[in-house]
C-alpha atoms as a PDB file:
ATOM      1  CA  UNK A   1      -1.447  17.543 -11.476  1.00  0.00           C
ATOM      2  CA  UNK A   2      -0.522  13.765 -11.461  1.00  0.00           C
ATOM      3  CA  UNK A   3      -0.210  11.333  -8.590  1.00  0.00           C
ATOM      4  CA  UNK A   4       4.037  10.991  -7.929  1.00  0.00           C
ATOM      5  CA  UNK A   5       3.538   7.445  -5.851  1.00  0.00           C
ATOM      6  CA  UNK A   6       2.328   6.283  -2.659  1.00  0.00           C
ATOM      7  CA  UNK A   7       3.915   5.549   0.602  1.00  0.00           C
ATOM      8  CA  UNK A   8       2.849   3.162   3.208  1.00  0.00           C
ATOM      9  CA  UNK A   9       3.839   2.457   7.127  1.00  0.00           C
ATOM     10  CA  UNK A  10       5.563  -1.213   7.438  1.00  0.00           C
ATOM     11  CA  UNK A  11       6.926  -2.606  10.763  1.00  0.00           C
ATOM     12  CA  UNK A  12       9.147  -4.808   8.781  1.00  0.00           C
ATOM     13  CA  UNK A  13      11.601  -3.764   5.283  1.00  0.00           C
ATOM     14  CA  UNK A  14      12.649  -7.280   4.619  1.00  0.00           C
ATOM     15  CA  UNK A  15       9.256  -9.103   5.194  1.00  0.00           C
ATOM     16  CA  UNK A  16       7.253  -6.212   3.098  1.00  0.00           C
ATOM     17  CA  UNK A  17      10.059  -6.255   0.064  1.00  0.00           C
ATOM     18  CA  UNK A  18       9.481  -9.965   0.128  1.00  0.00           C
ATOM     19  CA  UNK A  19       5.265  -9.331  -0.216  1.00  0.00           C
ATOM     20  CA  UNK A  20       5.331  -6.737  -2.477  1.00  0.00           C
ATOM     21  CA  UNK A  21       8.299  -8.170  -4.882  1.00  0.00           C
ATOM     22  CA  UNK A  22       5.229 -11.093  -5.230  1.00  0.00           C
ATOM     23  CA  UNK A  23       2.960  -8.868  -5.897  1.00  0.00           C
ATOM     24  CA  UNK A  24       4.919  -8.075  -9.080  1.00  0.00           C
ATOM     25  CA  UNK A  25       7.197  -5.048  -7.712  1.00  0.00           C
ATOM     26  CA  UNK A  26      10.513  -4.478  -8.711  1.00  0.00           C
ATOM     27  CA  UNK A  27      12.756  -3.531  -6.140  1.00  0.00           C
ATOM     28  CA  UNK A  28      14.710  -0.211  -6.891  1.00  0.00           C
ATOM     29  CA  UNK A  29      15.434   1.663  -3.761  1.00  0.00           C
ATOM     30  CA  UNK A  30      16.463  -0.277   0.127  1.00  0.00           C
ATOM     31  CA  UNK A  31      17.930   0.962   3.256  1.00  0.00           C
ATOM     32  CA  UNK A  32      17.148  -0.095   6.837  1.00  0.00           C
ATOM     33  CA  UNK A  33      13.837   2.414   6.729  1.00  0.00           C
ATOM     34  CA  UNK A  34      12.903   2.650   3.289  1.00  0.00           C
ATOM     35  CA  UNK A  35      12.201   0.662  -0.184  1.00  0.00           C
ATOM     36  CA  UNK A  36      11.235   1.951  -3.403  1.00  0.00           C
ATOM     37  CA  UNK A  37       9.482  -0.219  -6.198  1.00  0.00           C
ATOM     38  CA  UNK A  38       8.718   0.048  -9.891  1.00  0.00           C
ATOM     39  CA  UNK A  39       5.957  -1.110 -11.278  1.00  0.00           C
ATOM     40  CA  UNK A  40       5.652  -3.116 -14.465  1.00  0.00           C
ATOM     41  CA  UNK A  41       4.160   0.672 -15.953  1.00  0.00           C
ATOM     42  CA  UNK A  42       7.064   2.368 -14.795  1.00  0.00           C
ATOM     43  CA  UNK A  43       4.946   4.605 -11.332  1.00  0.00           C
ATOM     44  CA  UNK A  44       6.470   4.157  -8.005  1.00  0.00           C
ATOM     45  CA  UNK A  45       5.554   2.716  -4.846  1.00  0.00           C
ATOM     46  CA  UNK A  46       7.461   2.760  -1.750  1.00  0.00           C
ATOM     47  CA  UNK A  47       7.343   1.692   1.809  1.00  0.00           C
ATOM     48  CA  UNK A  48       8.980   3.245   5.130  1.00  0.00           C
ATOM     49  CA  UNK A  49       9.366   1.849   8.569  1.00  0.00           C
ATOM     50  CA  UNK A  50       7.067   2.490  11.243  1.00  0.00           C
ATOM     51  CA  UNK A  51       7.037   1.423  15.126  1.00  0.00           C
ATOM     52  CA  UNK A  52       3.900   0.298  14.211  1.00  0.00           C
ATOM     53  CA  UNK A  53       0.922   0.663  11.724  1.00  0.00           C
ATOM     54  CA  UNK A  54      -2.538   1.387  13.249  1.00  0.00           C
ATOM     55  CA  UNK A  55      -5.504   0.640  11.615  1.00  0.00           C
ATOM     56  CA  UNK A  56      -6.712   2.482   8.726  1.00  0.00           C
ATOM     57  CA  UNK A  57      -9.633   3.004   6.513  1.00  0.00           C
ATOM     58  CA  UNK A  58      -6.653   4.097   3.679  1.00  0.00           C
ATOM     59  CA  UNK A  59      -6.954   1.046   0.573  1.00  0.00           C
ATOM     60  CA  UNK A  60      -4.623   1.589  -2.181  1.00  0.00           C
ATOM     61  CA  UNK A  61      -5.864   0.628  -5.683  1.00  0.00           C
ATOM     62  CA  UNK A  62      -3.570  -0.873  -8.316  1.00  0.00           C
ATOM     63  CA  UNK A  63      -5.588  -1.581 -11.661  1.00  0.00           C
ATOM     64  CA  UNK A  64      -5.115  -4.782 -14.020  1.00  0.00           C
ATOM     65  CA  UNK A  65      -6.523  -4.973 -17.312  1.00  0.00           C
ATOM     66  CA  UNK A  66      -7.658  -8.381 -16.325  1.00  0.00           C
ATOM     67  CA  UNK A  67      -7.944  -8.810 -12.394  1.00  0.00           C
ATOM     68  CA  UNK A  68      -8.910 -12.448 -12.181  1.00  0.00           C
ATOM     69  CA  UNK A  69      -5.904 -13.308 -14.375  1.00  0.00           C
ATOM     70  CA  UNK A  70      -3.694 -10.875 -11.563  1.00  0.00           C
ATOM     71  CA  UNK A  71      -5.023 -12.689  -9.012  1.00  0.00           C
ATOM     72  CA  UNK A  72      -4.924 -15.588 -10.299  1.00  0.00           C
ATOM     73  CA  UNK A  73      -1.340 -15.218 -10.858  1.00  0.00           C
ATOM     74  CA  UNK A  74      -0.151 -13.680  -6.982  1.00  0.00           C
ATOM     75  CA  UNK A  75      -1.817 -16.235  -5.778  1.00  0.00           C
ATOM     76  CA  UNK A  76       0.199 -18.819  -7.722  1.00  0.00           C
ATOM     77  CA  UNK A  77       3.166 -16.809  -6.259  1.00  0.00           C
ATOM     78  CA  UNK A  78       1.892 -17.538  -2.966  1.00  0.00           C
ATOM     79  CA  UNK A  79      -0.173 -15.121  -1.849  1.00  0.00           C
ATOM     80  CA  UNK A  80      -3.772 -15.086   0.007  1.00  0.00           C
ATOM     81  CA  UNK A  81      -6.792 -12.755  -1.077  1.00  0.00           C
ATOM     82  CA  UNK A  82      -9.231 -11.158   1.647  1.00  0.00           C
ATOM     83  CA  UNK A  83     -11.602 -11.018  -0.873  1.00  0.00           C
ATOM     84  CA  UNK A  84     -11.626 -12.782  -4.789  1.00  0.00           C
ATOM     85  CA  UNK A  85     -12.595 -10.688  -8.275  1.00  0.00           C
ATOM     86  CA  UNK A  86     -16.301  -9.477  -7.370  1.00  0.00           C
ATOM     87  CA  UNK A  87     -18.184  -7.380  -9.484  1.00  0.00           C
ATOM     88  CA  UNK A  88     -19.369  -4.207  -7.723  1.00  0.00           C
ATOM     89  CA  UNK A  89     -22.432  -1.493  -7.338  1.00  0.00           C
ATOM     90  CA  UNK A  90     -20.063   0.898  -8.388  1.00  0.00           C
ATOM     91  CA  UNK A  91     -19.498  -0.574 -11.823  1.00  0.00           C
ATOM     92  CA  UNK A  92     -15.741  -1.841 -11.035  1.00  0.00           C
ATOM     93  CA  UNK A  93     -14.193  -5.142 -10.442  1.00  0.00           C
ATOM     94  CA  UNK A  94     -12.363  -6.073  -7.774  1.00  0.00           C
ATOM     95  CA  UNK A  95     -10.002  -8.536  -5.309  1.00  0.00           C
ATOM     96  CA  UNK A  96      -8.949  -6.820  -1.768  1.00  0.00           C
ATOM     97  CA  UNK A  97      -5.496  -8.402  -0.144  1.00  0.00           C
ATOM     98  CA  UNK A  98      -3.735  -6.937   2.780  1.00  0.00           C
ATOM     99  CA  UNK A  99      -0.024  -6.422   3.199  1.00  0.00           C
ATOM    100  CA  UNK A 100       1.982  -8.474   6.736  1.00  0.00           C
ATOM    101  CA  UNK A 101       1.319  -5.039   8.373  1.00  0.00           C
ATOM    102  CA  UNK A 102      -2.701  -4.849   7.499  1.00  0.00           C
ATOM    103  CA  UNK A 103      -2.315  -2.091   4.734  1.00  0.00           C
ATOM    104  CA  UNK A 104      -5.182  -2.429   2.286  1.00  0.00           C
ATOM    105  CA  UNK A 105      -4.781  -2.943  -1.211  1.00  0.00           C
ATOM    106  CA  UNK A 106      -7.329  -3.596  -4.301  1.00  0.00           C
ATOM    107  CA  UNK A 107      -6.238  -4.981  -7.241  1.00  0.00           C
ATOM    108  CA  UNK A 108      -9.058  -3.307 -10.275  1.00  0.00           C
ATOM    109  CA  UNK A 109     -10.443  -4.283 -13.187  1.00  0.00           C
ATOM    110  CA  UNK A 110      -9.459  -1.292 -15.870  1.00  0.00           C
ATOM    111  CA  UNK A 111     -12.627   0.068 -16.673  1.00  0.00           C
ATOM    112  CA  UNK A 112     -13.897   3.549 -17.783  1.00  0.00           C
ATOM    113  CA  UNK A 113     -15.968   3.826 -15.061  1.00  0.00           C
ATOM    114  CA  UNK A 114     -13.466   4.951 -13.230  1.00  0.00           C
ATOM    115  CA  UNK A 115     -13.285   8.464 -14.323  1.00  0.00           C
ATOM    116  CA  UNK A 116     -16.696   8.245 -16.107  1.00  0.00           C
ATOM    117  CA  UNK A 117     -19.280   7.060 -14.084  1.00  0.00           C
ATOM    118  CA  UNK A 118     -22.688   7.243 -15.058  1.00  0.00           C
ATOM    119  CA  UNK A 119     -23.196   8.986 -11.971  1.00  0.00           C
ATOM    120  CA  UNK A 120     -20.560  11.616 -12.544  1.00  0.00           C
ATOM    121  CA  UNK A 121     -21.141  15.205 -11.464  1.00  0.00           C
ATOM    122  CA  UNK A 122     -20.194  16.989 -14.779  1.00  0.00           C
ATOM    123  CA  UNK A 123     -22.689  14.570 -16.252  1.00  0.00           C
ATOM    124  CA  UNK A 124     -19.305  13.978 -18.794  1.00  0.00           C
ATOM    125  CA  UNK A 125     -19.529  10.577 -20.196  1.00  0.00           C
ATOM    126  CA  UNK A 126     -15.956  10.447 -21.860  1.00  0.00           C
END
């Protein structure tokens, strides 16, 4: 199994085209109700309109080998951080920012502790 792409709720095509082409997205896919990206690794990301977009606990995670330099860098191209690169309890790196319609997103350091965390339940280690 492998992870196709993700889809998230926007109120507004134009406005979240414009935020996520500064994130680093290249546009591949528009109509009125939908846009489909490509990122720099070749996945897919893709947006579709809503009448609105509650709340949601749902954070999408895009990793960076180096994610003060990808901040660093969006931010240059405009764009604000909730949170800047902080080293976490869970062994990762990271910088939170939030799409016009409140959709979470984490930019990650690349790190094996992703899929091998010292506290993983095979007890696997690589």
């Amino acid at each position: 199994m492998k992870l196709n792409q993700v889809t998230v709720s926007v109120t507004d095509i134009p406005r979240a085209i414009a935020f996520y082409e500064q994130l680093g997205m290249y546009l591949i896919v528009k109509d009125d109700h939908y846009a489909r990206f490509e990122l720099p690794d070749g996945d897919t990301f893709s947006i579709h309109v809503a009448d609105d977009v509650p709340p949601s606990g749902t954070m999408v995670y895009f990793e960076f080998e180096d994610v003060d330099i990808a901040v660093r860098d969006a931010e240059a191209r405009g764009l604000t951080f909730t949170m800047q690169p902080t080293d976490q309890s869970w062994l990762w790196r990271e910088a939170y920012i939030s799409d016009p319609d409140g959709n979470q997103l984490c930019f990650l350091q690349a790190s094996p502790n992703r899929r091998f965390p010292p506290w993983r339940v095979d007890g696997r280690t690589s």
